[in-house]
C-alpha atoms as a PDB file:
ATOM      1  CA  UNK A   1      35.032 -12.583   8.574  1.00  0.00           C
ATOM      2  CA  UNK A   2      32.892 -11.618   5.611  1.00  0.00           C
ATOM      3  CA  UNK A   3      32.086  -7.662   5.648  1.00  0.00           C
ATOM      4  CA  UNK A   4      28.733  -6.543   6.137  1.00  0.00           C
ATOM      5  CA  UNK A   5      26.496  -6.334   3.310  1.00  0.00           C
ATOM      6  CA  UNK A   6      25.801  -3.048   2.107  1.00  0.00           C
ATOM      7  CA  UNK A   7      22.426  -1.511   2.523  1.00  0.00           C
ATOM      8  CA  UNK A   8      20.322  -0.157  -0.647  1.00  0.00           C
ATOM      9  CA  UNK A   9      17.689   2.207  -0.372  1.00  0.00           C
ATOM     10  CA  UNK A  10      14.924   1.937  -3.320  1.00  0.00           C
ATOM     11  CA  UNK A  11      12.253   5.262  -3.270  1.00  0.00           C
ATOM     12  CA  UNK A  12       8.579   4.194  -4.414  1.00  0.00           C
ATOM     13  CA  UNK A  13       5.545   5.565  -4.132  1.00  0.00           C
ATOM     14  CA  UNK A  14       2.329   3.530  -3.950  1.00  0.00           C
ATOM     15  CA  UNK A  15      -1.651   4.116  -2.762  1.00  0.00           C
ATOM     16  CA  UNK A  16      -4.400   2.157  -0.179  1.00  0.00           C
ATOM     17  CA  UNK A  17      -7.427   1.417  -1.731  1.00  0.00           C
ATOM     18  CA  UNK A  18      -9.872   1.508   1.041  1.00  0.00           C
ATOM     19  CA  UNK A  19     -13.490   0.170   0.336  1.00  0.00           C
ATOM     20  CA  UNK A  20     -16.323   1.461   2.017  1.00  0.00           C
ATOM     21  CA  UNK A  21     -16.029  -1.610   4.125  1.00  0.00           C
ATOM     22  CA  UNK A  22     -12.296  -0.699   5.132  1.00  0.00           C
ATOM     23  CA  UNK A  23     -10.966  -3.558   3.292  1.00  0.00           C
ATOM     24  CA  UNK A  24      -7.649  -2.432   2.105  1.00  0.00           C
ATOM     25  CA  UNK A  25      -6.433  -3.764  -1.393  1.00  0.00           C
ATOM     26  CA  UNK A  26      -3.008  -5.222  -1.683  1.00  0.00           C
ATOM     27  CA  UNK A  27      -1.187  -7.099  -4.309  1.00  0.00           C
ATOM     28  CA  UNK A  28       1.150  -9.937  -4.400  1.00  0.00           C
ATOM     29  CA  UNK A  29       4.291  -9.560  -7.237  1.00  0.00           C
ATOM     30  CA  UNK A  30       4.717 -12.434  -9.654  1.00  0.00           C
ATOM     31  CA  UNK A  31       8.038 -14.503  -8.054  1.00  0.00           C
ATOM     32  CA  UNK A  32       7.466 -12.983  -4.614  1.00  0.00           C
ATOM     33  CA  UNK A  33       5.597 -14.055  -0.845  1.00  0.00           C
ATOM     34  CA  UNK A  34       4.611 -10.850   0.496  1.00  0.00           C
ATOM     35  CA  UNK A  35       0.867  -8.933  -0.028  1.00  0.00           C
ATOM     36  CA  UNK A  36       1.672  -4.803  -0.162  1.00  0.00           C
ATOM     37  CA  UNK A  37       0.057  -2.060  -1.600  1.00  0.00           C
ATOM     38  CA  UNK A  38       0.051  -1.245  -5.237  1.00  0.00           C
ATOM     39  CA  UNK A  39       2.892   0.891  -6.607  1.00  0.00           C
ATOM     40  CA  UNK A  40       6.081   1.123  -7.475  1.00  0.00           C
ATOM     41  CA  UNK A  41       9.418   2.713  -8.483  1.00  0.00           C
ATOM     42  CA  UNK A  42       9.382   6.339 -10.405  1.00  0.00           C
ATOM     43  CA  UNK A  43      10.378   6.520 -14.201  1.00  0.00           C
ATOM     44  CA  UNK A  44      12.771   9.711 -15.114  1.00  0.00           C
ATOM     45  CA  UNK A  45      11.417  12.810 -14.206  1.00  0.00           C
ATOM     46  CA  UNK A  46       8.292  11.451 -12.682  1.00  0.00           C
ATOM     47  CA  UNK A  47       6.368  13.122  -9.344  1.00  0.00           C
ATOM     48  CA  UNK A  48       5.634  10.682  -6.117  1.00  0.00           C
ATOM     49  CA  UNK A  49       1.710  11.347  -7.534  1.00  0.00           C
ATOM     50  CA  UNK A  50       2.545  10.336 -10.939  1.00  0.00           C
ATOM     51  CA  UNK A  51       4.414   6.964 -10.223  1.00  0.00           C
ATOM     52  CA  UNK A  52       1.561   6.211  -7.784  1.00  0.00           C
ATOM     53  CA  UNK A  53      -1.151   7.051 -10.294  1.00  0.00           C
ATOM     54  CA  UNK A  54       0.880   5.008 -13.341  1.00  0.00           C
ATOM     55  CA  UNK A  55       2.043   2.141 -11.177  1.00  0.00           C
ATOM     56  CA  UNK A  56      -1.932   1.647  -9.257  1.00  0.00           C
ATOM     57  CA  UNK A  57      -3.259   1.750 -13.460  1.00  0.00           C
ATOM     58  CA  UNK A  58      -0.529  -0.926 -14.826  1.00  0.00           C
ATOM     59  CA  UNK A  59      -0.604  -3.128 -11.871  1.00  0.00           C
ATOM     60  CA  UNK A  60      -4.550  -3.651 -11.243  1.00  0.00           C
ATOM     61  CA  UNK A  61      -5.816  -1.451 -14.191  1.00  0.00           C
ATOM     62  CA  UNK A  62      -7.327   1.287 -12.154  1.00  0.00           C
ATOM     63  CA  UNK A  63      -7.594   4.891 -13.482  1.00  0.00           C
ATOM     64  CA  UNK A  64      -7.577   7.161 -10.004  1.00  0.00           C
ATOM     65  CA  UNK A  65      -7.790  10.845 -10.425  1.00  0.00           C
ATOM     66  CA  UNK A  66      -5.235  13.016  -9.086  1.00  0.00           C
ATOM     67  CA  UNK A  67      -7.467  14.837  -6.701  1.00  0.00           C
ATOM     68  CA  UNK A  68      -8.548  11.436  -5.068  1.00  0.00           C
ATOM     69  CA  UNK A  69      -5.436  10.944  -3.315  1.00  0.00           C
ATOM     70  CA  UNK A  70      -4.437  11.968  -0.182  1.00  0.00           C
ATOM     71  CA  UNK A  71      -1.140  12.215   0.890  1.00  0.00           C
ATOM     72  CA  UNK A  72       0.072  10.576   3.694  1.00  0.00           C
ATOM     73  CA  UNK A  73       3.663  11.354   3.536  1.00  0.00           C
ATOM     74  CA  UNK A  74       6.978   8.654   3.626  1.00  0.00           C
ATOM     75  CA  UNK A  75       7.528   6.283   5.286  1.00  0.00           C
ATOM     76  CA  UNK A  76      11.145   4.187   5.570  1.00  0.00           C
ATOM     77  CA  UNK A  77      10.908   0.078   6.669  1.00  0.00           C
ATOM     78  CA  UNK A  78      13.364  -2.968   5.519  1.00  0.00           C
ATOM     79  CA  UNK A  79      11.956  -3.959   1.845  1.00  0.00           C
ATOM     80  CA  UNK A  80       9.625  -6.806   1.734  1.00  0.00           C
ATOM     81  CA  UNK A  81      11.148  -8.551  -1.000  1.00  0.00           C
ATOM     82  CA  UNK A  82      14.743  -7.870  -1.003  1.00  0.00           C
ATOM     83  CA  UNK A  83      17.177  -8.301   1.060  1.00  0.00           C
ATOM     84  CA  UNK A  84      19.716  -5.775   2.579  1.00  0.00           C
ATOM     85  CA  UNK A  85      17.416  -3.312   1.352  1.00  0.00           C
ATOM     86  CA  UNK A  86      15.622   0.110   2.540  1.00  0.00           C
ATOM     87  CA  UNK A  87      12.246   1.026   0.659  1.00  0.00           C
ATOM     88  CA  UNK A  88      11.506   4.916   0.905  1.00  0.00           C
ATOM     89  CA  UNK A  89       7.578   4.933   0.074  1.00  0.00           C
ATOM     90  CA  UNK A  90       5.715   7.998  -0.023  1.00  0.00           C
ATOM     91  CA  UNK A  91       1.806   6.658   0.280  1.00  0.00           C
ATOM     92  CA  UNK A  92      -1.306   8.029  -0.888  1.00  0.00           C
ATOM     93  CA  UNK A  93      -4.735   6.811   0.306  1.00  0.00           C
ATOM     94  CA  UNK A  94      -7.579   6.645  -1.941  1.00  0.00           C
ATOM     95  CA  UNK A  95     -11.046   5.913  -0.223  1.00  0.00           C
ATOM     96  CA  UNK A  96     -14.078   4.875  -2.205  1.00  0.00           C
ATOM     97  CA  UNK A  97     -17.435   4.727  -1.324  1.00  0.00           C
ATOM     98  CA  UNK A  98     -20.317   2.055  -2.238  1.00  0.00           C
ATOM     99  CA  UNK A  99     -21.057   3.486  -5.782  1.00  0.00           C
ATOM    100  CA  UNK A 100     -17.668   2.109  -6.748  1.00  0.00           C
ATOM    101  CA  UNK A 101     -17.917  -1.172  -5.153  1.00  0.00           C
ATOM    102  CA  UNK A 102     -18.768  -2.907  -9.205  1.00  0.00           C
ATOM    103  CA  UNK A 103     -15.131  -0.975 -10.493  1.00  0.00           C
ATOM    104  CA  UNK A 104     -13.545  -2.328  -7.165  1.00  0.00           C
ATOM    105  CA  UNK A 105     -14.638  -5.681  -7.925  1.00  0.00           C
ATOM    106  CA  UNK A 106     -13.921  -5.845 -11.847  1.00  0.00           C
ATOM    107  CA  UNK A 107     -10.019  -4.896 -11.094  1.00  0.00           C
ATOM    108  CA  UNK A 108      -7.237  -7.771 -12.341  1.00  0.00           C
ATOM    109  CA  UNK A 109      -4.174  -8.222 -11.778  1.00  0.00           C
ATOM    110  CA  UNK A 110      -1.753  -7.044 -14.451  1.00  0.00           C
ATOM    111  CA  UNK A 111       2.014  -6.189 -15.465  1.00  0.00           C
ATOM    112  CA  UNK A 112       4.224  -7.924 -12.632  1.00  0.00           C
ATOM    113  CA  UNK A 113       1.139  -8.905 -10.146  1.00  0.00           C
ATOM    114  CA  UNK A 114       0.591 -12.383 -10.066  1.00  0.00           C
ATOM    115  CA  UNK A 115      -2.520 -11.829  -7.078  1.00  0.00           C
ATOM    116  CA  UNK A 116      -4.849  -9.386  -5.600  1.00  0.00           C
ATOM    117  CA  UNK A 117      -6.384  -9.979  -2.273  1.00  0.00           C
ATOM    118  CA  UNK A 118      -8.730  -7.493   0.071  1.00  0.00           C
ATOM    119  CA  UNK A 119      -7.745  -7.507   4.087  1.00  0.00           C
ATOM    120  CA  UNK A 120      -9.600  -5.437   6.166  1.00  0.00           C
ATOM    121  CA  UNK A 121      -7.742  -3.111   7.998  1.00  0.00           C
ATOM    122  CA  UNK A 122      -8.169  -3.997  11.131  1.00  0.00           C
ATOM    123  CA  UNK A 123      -6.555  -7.382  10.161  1.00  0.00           C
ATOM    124  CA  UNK A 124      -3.593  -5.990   8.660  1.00  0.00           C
ATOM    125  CA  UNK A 125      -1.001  -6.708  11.135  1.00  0.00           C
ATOM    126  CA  UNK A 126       2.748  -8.028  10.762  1.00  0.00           C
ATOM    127  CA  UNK A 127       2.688 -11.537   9.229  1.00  0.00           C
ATOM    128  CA  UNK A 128       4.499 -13.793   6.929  1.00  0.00           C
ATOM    129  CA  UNK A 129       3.019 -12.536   3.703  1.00  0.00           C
ATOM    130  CA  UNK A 130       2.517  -9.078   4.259  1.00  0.00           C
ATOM    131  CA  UNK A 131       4.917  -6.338   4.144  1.00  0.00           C
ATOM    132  CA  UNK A 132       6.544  -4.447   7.046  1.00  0.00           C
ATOM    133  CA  UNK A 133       5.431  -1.174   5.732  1.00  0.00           C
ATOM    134  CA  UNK A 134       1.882  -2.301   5.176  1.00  0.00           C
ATOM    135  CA  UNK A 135       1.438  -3.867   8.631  1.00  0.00           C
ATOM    136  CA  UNK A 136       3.809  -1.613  10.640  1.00  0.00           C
ATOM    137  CA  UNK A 137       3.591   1.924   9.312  1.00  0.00           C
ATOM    138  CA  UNK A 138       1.180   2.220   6.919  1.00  0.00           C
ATOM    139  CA  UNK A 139      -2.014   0.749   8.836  1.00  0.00           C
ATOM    140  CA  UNK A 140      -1.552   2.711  11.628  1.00  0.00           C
ATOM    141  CA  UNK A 141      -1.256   5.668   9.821  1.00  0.00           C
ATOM    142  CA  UNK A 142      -4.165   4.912   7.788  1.00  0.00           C
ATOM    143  CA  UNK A 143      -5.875   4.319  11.391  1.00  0.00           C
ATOM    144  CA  UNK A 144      -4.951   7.994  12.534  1.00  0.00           C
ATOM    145  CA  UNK A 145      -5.858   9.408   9.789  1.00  0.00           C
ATOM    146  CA  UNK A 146      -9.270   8.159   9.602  1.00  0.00           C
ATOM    147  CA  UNK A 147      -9.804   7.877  13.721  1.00  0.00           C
ATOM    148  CA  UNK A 148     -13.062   9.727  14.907  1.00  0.00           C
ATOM    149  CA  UNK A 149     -14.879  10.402  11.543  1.00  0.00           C
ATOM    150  CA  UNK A 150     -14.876   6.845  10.042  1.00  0.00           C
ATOM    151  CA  UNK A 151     -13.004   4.062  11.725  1.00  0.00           C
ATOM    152  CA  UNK A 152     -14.806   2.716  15.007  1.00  0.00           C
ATOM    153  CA  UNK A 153     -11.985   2.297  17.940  1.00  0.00           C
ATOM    154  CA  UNK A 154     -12.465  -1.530  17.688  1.00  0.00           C
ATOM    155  CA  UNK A 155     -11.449  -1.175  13.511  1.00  0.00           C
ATOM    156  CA  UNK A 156      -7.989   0.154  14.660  1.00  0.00           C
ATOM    157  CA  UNK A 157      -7.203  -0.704  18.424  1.00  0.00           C
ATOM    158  CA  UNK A 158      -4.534  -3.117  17.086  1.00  0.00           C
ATOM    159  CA  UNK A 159      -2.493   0.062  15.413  1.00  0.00           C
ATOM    160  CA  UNK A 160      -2.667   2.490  18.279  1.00  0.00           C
ATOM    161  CA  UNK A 161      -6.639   3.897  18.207  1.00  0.00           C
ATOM    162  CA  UNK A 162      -8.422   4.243  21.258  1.00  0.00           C
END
């Protein structure tokens, strides 16, 4: 019998885009299945708010301020993308309103993303090419967070609202 295969943990830290709409932007890695949010892995010395503000700038070319995120805190699931692996993610949420809805719609993919795609967030629940953390931590969160001042209880009965 074969002994189990070890478990890794990788620590990232990555940001929702949320549209006025409450469409939430996710990306899809060159060579991989699965739609997540943008981020990614911290270089040397580098704050969770740092490697979320580089990674969301290489990956789709947006330039977010550090006072426009809002921490949402960490969050552990199995990795989307590899296996026998742990992602650590501490997420930030970044809302924008409609002034920003021409820089929304000018962003690219860039660096490893091979496709961008907008799912509102009612719709983001588990499915073949989404990740586990998007769909089973993150929303919800996103869902609380909001609950009461923006998100109707029909945007987020599907992640525990109302």
């Amino acid at each position: 019998m074969a002994p189990p295969a070890e478990q890794k943990t990788v620590t990232v830290a990555a940001v929702i885009i949320l549209d006025r709409s409450h469409r939430v932007l996710t990306v899809r890695k060159r060579g991989t299945q699965r739609f997540m949010q943008p981020g990614g892995k911290p270089e040397p010395g580098e704050s969770a708010p740092q490697t979320a503000l580089r990674e969301v700038a290489e990956e789709i070319g947006l330039t977010i301020a550090p006072y426009q995120l809002t921490d949402m805190g960490e969050f552990t699931a199995p990795a989307a993308n590899e296996s026998d692996t742990t992602v650590v993610c501490r997420n930030f949420l970044v809302k924008y309103d409609d002034a920003a809805t021409d820089l929304l719609n000018q962003l690219q993919p860039a660096a490893e993303i091979a496709q961008l795609r907008w799912i509102p967030l009612a719709e983001l629940a588990p499915a073949e090419d989404l990740a586990p953390l998007l769909t089973d931590q993150v929303a919800p969160a996103v869902c609380r967070l909001l609950e009461g001042s923006e998100l109707s209880a029909r945007e987020c009965r599907q992640h525990g609202g109302d």
